[in-house]
N, C-alpha and C. Protein backbone atom coordinates (compact mmCIF):
# COMPACT_ATOMS: atom_id res chain seq x y z
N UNK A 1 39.80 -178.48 -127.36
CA UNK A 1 39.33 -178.13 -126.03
C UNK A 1 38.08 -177.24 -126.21
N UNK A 2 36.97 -177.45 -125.50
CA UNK A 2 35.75 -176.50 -125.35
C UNK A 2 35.93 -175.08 -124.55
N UNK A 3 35.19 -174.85 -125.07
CA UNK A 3 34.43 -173.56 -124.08
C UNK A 3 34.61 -174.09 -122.47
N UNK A 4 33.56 -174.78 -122.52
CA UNK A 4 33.35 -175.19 -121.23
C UNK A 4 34.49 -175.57 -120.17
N UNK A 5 34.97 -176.68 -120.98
CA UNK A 5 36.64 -177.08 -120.34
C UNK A 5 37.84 -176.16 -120.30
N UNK A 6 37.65 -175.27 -121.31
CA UNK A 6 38.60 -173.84 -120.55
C UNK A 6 38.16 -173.25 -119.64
N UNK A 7 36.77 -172.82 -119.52
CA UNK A 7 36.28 -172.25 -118.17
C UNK A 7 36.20 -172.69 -116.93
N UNK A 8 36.30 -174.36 -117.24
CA UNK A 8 36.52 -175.05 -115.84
C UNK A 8 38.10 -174.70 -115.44
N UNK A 9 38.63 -175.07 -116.67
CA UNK A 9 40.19 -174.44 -116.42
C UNK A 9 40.84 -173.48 -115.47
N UNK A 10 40.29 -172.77 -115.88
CA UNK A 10 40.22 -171.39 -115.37
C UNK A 10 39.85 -171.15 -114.34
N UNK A 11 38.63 -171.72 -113.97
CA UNK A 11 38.17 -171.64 -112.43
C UNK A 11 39.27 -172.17 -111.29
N UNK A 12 39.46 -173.53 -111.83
CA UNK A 12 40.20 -174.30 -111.21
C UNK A 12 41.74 -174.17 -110.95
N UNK A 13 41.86 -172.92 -111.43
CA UNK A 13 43.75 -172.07 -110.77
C UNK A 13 43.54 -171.26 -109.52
N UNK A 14 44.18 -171.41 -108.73
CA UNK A 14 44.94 -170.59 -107.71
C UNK A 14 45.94 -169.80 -108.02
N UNK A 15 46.68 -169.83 -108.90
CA UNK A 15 47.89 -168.40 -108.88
C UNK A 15 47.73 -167.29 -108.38
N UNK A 16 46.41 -166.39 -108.78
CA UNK A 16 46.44 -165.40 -108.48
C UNK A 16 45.30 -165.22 -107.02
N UNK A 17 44.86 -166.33 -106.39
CA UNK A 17 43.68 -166.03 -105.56
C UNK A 17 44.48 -165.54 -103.85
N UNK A 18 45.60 -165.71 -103.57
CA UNK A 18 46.36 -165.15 -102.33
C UNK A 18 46.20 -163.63 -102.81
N UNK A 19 46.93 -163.68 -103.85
CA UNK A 19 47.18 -162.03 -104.60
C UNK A 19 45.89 -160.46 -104.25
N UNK A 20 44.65 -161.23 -104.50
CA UNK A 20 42.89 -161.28 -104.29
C UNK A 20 43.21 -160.76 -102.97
N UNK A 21 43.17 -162.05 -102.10
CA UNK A 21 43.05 -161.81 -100.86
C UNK A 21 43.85 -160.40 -99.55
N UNK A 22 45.38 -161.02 -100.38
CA UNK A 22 46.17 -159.88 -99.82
C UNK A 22 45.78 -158.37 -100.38
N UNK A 23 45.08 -158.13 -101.35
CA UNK A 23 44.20 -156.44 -101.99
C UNK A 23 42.90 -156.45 -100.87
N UNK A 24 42.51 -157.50 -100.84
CA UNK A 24 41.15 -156.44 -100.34
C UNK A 24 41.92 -156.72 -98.83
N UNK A 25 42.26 -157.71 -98.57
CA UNK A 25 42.91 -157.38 -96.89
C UNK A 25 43.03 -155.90 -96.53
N UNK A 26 44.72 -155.73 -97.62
CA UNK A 26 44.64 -154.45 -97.45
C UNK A 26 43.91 -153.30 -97.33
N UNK A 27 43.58 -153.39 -98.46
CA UNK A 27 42.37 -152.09 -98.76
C UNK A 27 41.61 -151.72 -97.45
N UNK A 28 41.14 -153.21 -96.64
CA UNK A 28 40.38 -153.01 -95.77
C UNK A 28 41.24 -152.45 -94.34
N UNK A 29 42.32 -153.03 -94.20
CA UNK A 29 42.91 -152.25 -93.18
C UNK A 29 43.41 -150.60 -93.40
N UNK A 30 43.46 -150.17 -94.70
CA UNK A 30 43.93 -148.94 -95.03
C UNK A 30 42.85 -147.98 -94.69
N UNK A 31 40.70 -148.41 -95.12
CA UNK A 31 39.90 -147.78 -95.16
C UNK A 31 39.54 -147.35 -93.82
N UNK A 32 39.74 -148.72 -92.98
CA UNK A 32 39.28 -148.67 -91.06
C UNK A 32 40.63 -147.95 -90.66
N UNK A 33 41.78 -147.61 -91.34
CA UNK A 33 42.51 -146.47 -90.48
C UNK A 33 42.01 -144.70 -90.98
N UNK A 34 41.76 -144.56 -92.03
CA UNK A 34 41.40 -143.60 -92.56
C UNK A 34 39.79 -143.00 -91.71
N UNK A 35 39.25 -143.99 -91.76
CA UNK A 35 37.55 -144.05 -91.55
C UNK A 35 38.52 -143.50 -88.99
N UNK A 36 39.31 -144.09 -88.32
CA UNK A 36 39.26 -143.84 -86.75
C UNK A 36 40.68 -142.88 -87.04
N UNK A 37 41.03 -142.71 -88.21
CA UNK A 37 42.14 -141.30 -88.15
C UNK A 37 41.05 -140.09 -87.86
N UNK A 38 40.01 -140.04 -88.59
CA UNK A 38 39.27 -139.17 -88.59
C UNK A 38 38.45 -138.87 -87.20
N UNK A 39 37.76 -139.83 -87.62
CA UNK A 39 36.99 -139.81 -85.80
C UNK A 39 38.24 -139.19 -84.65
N UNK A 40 39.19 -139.59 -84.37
CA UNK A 40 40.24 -139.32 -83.44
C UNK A 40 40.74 -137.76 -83.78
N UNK A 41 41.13 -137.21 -85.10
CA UNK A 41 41.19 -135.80 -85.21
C UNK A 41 40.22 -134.85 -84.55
N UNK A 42 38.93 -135.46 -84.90
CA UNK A 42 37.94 -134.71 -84.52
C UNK A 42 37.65 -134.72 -82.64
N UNK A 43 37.78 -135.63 -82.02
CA UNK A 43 37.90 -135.86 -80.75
C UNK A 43 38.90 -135.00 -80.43
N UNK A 44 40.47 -135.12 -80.72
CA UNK A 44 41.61 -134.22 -80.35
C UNK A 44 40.98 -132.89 -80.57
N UNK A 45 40.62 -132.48 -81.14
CA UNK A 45 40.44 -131.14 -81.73
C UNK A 45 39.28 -130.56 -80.63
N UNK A 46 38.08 -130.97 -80.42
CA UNK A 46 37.59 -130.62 -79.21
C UNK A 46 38.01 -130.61 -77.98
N UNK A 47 39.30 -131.40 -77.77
CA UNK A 47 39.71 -131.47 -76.85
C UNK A 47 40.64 -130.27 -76.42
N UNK A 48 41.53 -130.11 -77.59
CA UNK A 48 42.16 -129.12 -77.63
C UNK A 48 41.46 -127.29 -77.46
N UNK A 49 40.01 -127.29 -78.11
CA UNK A 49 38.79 -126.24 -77.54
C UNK A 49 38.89 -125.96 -76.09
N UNK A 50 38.76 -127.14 -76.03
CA UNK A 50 38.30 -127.05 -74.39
C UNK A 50 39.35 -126.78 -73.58
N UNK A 51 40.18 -127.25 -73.83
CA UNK A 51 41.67 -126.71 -72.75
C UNK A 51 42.25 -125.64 -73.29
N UNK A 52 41.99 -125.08 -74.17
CA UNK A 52 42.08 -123.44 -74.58
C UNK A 52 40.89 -122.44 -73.79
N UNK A 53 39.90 -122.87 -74.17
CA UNK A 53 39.19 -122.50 -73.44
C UNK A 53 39.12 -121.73 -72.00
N UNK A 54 39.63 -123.31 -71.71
CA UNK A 54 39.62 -123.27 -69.71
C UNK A 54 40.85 -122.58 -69.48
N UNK A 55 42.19 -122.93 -70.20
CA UNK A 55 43.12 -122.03 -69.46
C UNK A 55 42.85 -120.45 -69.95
N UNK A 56 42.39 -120.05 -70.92
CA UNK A 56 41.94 -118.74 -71.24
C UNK A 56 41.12 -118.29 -70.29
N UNK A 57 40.33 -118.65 -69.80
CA UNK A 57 39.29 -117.89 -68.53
C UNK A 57 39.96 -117.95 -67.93
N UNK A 58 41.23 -118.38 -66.86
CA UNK A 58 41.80 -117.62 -65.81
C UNK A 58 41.71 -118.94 -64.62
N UNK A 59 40.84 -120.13 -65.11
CA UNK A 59 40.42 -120.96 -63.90
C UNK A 59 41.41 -121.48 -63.16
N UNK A 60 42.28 -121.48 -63.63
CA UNK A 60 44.06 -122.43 -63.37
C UNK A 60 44.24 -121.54 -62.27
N UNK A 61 44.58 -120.18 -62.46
CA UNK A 61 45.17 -119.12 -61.83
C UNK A 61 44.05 -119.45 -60.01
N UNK A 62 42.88 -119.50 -60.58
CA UNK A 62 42.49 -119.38 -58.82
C UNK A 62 42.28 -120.70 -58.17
N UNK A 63 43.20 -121.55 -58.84
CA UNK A 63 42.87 -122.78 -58.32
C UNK A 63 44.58 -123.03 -57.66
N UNK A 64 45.18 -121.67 -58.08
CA UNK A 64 46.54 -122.20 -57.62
C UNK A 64 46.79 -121.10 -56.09
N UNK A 65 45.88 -119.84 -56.53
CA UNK A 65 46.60 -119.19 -55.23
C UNK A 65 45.34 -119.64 -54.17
């Protein structure tokens, strides 16, 4: 057998090419949760400023009596 005809060989398997697919799938759904976990902490977190904030100044209080 050649060079060549093992490398066609070789090309020409599937065993492991689902295997391929299901890694970077993953990978990619793991990076886009990591990548809008973040963004979303950072949103909560201003959010949470701001309603500290506002109930700290007193605004609640004269909006109730």
């Amino acid at each position: 057998m050649t060079i060549i005809n093992r490398i066609k060989g070789f090309l020409a398997q599937e065993d492991g090419a689902v295997t391929v697919d299901f890694i970077v799938l993953t990978s990619g759904i793991v990076v886009a949760g990591v990548f809008s976990f973040g963004g979303l902490s950072a949103v909560t977190m201003e959010l949470a400023n701001q309603t500290s904030s506002f109930l700290s100044s007193g605004a609640l209080l004269h909006l109730i009596h």
